[in-house]
N, C-alpha and C. Protein backbone atom coordinates (compact mmCIF):
# COMPACT_ATOMS: atom_id res chain seq x y z
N UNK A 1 82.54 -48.39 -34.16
CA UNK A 1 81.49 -48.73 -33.21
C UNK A 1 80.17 -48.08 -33.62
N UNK A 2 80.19 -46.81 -34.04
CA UNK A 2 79.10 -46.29 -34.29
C UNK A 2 78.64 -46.59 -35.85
N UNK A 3 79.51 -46.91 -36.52
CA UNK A 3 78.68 -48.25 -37.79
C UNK A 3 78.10 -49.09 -37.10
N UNK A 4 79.06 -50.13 -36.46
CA UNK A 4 78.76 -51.50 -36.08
C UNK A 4 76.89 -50.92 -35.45
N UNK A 5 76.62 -50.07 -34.90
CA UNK A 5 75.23 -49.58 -34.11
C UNK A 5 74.20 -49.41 -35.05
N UNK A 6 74.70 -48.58 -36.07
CA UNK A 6 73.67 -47.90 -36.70
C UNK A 6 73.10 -49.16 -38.08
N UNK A 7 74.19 -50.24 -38.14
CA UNK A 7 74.01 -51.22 -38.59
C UNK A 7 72.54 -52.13 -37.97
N UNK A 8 73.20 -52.61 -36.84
CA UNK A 8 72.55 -53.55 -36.13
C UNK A 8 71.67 -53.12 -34.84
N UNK A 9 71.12 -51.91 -35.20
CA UNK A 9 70.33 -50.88 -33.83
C UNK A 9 69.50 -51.69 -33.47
N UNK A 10 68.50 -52.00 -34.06
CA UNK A 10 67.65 -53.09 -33.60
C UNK A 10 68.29 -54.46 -32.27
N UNK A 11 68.86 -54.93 -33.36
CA UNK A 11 69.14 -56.33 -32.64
C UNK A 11 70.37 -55.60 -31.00
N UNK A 12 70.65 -54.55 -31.14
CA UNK A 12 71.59 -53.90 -29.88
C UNK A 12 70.34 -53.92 -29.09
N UNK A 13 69.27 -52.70 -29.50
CA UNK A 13 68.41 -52.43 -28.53
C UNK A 13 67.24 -53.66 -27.62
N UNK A 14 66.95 -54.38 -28.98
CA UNK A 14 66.30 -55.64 -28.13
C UNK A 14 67.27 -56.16 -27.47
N UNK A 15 68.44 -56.83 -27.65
CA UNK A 15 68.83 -57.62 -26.46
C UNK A 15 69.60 -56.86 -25.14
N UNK A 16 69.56 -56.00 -25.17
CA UNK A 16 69.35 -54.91 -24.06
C UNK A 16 68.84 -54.82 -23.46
N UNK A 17 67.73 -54.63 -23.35
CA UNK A 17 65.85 -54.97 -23.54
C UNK A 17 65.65 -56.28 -22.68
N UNK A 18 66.11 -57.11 -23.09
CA UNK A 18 65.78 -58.47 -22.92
C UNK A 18 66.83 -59.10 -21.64
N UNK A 19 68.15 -58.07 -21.55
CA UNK A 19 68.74 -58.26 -20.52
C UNK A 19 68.45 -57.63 -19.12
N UNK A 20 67.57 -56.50 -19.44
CA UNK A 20 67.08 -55.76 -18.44
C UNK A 20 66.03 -56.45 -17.93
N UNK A 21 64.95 -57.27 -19.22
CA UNK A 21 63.89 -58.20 -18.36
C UNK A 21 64.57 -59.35 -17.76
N UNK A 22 65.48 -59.77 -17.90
CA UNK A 22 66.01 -61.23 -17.64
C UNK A 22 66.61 -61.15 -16.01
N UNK A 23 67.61 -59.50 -15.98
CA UNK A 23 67.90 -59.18 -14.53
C UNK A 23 67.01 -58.73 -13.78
N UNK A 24 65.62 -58.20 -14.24
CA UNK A 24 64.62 -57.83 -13.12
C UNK A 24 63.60 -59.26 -13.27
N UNK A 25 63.58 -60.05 -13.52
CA UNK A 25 62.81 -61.39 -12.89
C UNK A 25 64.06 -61.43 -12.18
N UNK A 26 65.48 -61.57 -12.40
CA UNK A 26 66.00 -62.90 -11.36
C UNK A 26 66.35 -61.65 -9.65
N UNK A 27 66.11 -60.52 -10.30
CA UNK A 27 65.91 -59.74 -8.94
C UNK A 27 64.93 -59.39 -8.47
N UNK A 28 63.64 -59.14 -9.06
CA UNK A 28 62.77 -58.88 -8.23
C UNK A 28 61.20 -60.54 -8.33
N UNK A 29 61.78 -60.84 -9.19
CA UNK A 29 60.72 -62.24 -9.17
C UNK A 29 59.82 -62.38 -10.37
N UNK A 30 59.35 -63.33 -10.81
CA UNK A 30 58.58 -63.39 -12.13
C UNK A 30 57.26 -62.67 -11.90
N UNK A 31 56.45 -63.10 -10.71
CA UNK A 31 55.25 -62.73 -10.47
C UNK A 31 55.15 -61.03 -10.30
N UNK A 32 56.15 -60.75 -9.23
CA UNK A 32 56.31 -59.24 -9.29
C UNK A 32 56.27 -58.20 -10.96
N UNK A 33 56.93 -58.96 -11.66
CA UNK A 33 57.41 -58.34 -12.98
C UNK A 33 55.92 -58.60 -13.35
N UNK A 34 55.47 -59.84 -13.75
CA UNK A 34 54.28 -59.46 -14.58
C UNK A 34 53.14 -58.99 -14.13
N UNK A 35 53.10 -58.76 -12.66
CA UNK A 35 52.27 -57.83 -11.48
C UNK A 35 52.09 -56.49 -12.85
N UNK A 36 53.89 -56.03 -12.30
CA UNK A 36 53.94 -54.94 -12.93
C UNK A 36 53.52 -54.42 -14.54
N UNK A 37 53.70 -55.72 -15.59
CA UNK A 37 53.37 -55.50 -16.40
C UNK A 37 51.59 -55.12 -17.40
N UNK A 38 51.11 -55.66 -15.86
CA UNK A 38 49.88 -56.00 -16.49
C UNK A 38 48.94 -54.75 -15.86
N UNK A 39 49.79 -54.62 -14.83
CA UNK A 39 49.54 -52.77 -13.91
C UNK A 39 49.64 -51.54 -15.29
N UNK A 40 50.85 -51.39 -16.16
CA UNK A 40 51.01 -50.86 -17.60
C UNK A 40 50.56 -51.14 -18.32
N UNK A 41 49.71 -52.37 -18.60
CA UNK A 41 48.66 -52.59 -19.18
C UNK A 41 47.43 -51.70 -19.69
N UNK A 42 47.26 -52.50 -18.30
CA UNK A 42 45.80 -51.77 -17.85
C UNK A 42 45.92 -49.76 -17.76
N UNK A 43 46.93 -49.72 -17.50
CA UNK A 43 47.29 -47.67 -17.31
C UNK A 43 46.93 -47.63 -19.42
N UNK A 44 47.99 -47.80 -19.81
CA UNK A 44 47.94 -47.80 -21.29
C UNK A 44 46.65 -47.55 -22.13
N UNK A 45 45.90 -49.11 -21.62
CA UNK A 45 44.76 -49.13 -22.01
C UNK A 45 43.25 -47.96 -21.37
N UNK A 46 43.37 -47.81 -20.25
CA UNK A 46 42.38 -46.83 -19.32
C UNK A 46 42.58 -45.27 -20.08
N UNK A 47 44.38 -45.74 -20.27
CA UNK A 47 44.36 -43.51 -21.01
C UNK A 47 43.82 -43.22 -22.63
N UNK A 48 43.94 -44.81 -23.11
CA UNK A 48 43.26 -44.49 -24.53
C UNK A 48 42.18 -44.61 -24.04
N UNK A 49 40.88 -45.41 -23.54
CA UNK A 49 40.01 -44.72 -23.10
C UNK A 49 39.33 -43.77 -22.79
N UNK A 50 39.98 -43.01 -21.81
CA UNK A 50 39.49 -41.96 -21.19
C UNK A 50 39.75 -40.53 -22.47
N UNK A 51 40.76 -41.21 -23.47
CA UNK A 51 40.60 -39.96 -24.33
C UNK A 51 39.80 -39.75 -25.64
N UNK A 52 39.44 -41.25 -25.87
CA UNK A 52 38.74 -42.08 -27.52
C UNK A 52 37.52 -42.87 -26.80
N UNK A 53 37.04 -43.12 -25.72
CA UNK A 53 36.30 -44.27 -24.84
C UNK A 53 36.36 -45.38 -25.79
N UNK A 54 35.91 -46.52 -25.86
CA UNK A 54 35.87 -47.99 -25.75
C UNK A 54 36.57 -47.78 -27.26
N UNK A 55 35.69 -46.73 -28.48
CA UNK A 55 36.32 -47.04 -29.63
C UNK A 55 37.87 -47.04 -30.34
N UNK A 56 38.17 -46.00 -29.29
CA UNK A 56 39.66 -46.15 -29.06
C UNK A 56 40.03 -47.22 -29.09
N UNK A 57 40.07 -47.65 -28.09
CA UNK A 57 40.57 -49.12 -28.10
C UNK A 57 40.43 -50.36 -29.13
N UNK A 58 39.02 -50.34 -29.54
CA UNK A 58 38.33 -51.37 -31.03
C UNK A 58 39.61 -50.67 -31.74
N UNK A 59 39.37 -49.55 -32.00
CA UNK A 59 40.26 -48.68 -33.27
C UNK A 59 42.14 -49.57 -33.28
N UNK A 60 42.42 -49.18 -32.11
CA UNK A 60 43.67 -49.68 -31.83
C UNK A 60 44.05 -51.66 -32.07
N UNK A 61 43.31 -52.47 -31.93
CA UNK A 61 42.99 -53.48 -32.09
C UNK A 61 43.22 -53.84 -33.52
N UNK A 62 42.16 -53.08 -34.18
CA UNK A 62 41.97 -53.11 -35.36
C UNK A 62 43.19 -52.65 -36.58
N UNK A 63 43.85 -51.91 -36.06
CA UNK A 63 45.14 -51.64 -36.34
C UNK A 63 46.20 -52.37 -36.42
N UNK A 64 46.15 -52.74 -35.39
CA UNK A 64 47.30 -53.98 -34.82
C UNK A 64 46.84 -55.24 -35.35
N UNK A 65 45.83 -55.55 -35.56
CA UNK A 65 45.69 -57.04 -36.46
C UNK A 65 44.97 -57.01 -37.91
N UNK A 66 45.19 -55.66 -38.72
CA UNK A 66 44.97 -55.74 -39.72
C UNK A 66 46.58 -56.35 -40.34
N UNK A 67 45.70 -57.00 -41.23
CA UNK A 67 46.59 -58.14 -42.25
C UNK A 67 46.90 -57.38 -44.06
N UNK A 68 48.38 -57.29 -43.98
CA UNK A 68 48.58 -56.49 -45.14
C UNK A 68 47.93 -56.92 -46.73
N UNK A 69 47.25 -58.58 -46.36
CA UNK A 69 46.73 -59.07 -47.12
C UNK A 69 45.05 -58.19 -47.58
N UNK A 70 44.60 -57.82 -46.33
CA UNK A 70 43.39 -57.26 -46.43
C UNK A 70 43.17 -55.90 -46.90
């Protein structure tokens, strides 16, 4: 078992993941969930802010959609 894990950790942990989002829409509702998600959003985004202000954020952006081509 603990091969079979350390094999396939990924694909364990996402659909885990994905079962936990799948039982909190059909229990607490779609709208609620992405209420919530976009509430963590916005927290996420406000604390890089408040510690880097706006460039933080450019910085982080810029990170995330640099292209290994470039």
């Amino acid at each position: 078992m603990k091969e079979f894990f350390q094999n396939h950790k990924w694909a364990v942990i996402l659909s885990v993941l994905a079962l936990i989002v799948v039982l909190m829409i059909y229990l607490i509702g779609w709208w609620t969930l992405l209420a919530g998600v976009l509430v963590a959003v916005a927290i996420f985004f406000g604390r890089m802010a408040d510690r880097g202000g706006l460039e933080a954020i450019k910085d982080f952006f810029r990170r995330l959609f640099r292209g290994k081509h470039a």
